[in-house]
C-alpha atoms as a PDB file:
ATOM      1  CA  UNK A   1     129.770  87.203  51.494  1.00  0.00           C
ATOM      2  CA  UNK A   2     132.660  85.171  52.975  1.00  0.00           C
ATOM      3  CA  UNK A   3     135.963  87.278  53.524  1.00  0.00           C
ATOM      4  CA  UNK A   4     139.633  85.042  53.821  1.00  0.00           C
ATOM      5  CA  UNK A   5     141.292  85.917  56.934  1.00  0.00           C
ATOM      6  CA  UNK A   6     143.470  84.809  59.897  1.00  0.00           C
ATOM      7  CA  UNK A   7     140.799  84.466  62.464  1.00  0.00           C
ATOM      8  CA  UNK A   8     142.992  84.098  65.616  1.00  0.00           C
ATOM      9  CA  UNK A   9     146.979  84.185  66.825  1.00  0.00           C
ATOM     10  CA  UNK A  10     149.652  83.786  66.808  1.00  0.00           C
ATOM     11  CA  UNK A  11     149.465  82.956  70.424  1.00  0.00           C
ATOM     12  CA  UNK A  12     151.681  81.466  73.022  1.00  0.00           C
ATOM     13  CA  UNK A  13     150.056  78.368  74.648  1.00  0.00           C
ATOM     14  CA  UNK A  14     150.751  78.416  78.460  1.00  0.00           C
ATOM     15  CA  UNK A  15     150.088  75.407  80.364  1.00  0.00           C
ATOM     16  CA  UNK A  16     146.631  76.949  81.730  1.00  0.00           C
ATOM     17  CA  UNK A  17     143.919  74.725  79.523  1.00  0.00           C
ATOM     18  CA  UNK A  18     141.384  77.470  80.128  1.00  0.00           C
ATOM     19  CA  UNK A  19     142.906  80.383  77.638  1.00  0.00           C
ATOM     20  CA  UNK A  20     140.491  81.608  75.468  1.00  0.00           C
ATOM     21  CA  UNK A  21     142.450  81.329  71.913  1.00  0.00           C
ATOM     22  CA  UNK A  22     139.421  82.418  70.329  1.00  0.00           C
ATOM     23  CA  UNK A  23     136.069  84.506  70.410  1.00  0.00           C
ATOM     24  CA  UNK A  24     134.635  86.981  67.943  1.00  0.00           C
ATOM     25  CA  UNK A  25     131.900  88.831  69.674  1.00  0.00           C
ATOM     26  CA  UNK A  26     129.206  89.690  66.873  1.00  0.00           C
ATOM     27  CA  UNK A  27     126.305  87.937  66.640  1.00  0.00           C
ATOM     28  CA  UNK A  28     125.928  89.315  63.090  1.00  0.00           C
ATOM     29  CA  UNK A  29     129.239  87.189  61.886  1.00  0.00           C
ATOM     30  CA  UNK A  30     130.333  83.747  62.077  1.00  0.00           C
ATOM     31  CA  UNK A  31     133.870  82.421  61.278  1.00  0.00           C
ATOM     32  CA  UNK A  32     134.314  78.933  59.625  1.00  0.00           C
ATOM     33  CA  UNK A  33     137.951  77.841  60.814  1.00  0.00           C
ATOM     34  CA  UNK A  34     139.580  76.602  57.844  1.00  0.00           C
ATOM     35  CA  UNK A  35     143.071  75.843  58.974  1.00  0.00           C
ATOM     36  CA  UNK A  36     144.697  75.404  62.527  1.00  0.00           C
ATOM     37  CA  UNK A  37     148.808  75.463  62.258  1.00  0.00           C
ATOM     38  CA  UNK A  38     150.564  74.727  65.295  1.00  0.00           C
ATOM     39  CA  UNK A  39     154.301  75.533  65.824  1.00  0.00           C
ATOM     40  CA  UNK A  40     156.519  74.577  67.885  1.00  0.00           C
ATOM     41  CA  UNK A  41     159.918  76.611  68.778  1.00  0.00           C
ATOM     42  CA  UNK A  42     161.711  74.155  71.249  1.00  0.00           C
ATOM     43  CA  UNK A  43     163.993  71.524  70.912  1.00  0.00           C
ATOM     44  CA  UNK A  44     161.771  69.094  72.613  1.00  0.00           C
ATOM     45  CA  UNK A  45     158.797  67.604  72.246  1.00  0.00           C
ATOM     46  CA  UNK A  46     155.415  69.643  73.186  1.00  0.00           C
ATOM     47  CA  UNK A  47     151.579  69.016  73.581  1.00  0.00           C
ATOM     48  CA  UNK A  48     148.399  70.808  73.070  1.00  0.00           C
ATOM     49  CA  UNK A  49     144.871  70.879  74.197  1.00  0.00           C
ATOM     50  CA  UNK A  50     142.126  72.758  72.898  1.00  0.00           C
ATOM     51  CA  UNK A  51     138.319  72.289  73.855  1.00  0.00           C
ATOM     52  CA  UNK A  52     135.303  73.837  71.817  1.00  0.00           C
ATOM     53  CA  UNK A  53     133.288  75.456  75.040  1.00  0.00           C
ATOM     54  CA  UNK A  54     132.752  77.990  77.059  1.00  0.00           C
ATOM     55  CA  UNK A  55     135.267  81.237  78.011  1.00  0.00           C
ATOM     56  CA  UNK A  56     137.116  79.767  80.179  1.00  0.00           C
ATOM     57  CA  UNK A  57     135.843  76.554  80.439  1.00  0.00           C
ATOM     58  CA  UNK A  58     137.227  73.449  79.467  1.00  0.00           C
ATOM     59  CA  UNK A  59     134.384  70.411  79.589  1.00  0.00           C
ATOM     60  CA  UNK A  60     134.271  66.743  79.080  1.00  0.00           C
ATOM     61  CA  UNK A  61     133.338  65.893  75.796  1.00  0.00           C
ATOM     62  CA  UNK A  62     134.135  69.406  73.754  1.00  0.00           C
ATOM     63  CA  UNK A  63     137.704  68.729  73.505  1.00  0.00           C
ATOM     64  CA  UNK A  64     138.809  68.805  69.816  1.00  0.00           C
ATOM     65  CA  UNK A  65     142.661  67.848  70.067  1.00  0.00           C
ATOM     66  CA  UNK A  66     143.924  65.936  73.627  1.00  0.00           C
ATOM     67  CA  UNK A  67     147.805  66.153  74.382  1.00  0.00           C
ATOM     68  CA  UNK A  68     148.192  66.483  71.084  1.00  0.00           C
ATOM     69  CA  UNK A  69     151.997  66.173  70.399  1.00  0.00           C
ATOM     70  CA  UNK A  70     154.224  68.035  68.138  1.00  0.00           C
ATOM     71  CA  UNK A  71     157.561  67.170  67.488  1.00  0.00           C
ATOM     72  CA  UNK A  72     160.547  69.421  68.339  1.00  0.00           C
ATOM     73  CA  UNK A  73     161.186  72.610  66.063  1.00  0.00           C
ATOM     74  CA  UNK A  74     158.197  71.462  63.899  1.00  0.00           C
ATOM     75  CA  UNK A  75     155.067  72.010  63.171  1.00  0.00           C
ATOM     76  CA  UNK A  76     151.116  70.581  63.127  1.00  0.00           C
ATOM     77  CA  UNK A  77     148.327  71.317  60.538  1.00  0.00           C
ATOM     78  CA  UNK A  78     145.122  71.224  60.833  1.00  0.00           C
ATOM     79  CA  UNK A  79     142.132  71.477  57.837  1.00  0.00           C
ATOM     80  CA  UNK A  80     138.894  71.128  57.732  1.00  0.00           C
ATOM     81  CA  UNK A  81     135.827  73.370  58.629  1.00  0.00           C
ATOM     82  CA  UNK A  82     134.660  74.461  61.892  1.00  0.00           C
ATOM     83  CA  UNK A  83     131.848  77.128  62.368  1.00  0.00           C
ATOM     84  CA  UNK A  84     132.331  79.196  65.137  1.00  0.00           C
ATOM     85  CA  UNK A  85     129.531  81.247  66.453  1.00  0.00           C
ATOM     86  CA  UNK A  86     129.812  84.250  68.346  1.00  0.00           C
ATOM     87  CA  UNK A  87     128.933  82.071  71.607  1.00  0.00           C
ATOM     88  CA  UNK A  88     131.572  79.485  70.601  1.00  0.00           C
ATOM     89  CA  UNK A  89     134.834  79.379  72.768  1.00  0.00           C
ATOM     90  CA  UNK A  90     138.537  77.871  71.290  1.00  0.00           C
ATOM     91  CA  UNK A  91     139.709  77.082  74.420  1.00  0.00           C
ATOM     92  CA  UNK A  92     142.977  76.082  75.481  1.00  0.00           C
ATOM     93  CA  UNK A  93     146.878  75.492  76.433  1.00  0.00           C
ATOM     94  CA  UNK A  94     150.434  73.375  75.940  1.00  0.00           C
ATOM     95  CA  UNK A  95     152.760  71.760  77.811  1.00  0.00           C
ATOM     96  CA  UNK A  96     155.344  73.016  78.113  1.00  0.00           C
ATOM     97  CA  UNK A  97     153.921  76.601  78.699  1.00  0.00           C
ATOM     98  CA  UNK A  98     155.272  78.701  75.698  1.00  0.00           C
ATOM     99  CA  UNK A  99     156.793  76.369  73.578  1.00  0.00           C
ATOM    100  CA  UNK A 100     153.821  75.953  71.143  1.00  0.00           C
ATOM    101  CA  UNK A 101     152.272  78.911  69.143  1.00  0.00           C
ATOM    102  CA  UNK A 102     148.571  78.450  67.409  1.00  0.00           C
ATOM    103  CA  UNK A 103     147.418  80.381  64.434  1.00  0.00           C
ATOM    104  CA  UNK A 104     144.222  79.870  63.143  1.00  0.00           C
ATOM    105  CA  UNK A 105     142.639  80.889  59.458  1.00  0.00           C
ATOM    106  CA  UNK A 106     139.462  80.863  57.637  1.00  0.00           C
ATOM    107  CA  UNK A 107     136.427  82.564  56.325  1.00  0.00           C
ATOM    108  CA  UNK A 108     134.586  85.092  58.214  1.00  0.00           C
ATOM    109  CA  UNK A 109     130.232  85.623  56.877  1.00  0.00           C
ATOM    110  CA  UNK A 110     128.377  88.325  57.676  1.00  0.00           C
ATOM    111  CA  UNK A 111     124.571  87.692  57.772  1.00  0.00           C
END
């Protein structure tokens, strides 16, 4: 059975690319990532990375969004469906550090 909920944030983005933003530590759930909104509180322009990896880790060819920019004082949104297993890492940062904060939502299924 699949329960709605926010699955991370928010948190602040610093400019260290290798912040987890997200882990769930069960190997008897998975979370499908439904939505990914992205805000940012500055008057200028930021970026964002965030790779699909490894704590820590941030490896060619798992990044999902590259210097992704967002506007000043508005926002990014982000839908679709990613499944994230308990060994699955959302890993990532901004540039500027703080100026961008990540919230993520979805579905959570225990099996």
């Amino acid at each position: 059975m699949a329960v709605i909920k926010r699955t991370f944030g928010p948190v602040a983005l610093t400019t260290t690319l290798t912040t987890n933003v997200y882990n769930q530590t069960s190997a008897l759930i998975y979370d499908i990532i439904r939505h990914i909104h992205v805000v940012n509180k500055t008057g200028t322009a930021a970026t964002f990375t965030l790779y699909l990896g490894a704590t820590g880790a941030n490896a060619a060819g798992t990044e999902l969004f590259v210097a992704y920019s967002v506007a000043a004082n508005s926002t990014y949104d982000w839908y679709g469906a990613l499944k994230m297993l308990s060994t699955d890492f959302l890993v990532g940062g901004s540039a500027p550090t703080l100026a961008l904060v990540i919230t993520g939502e979805g579905e959570q299924v225990v099996v």
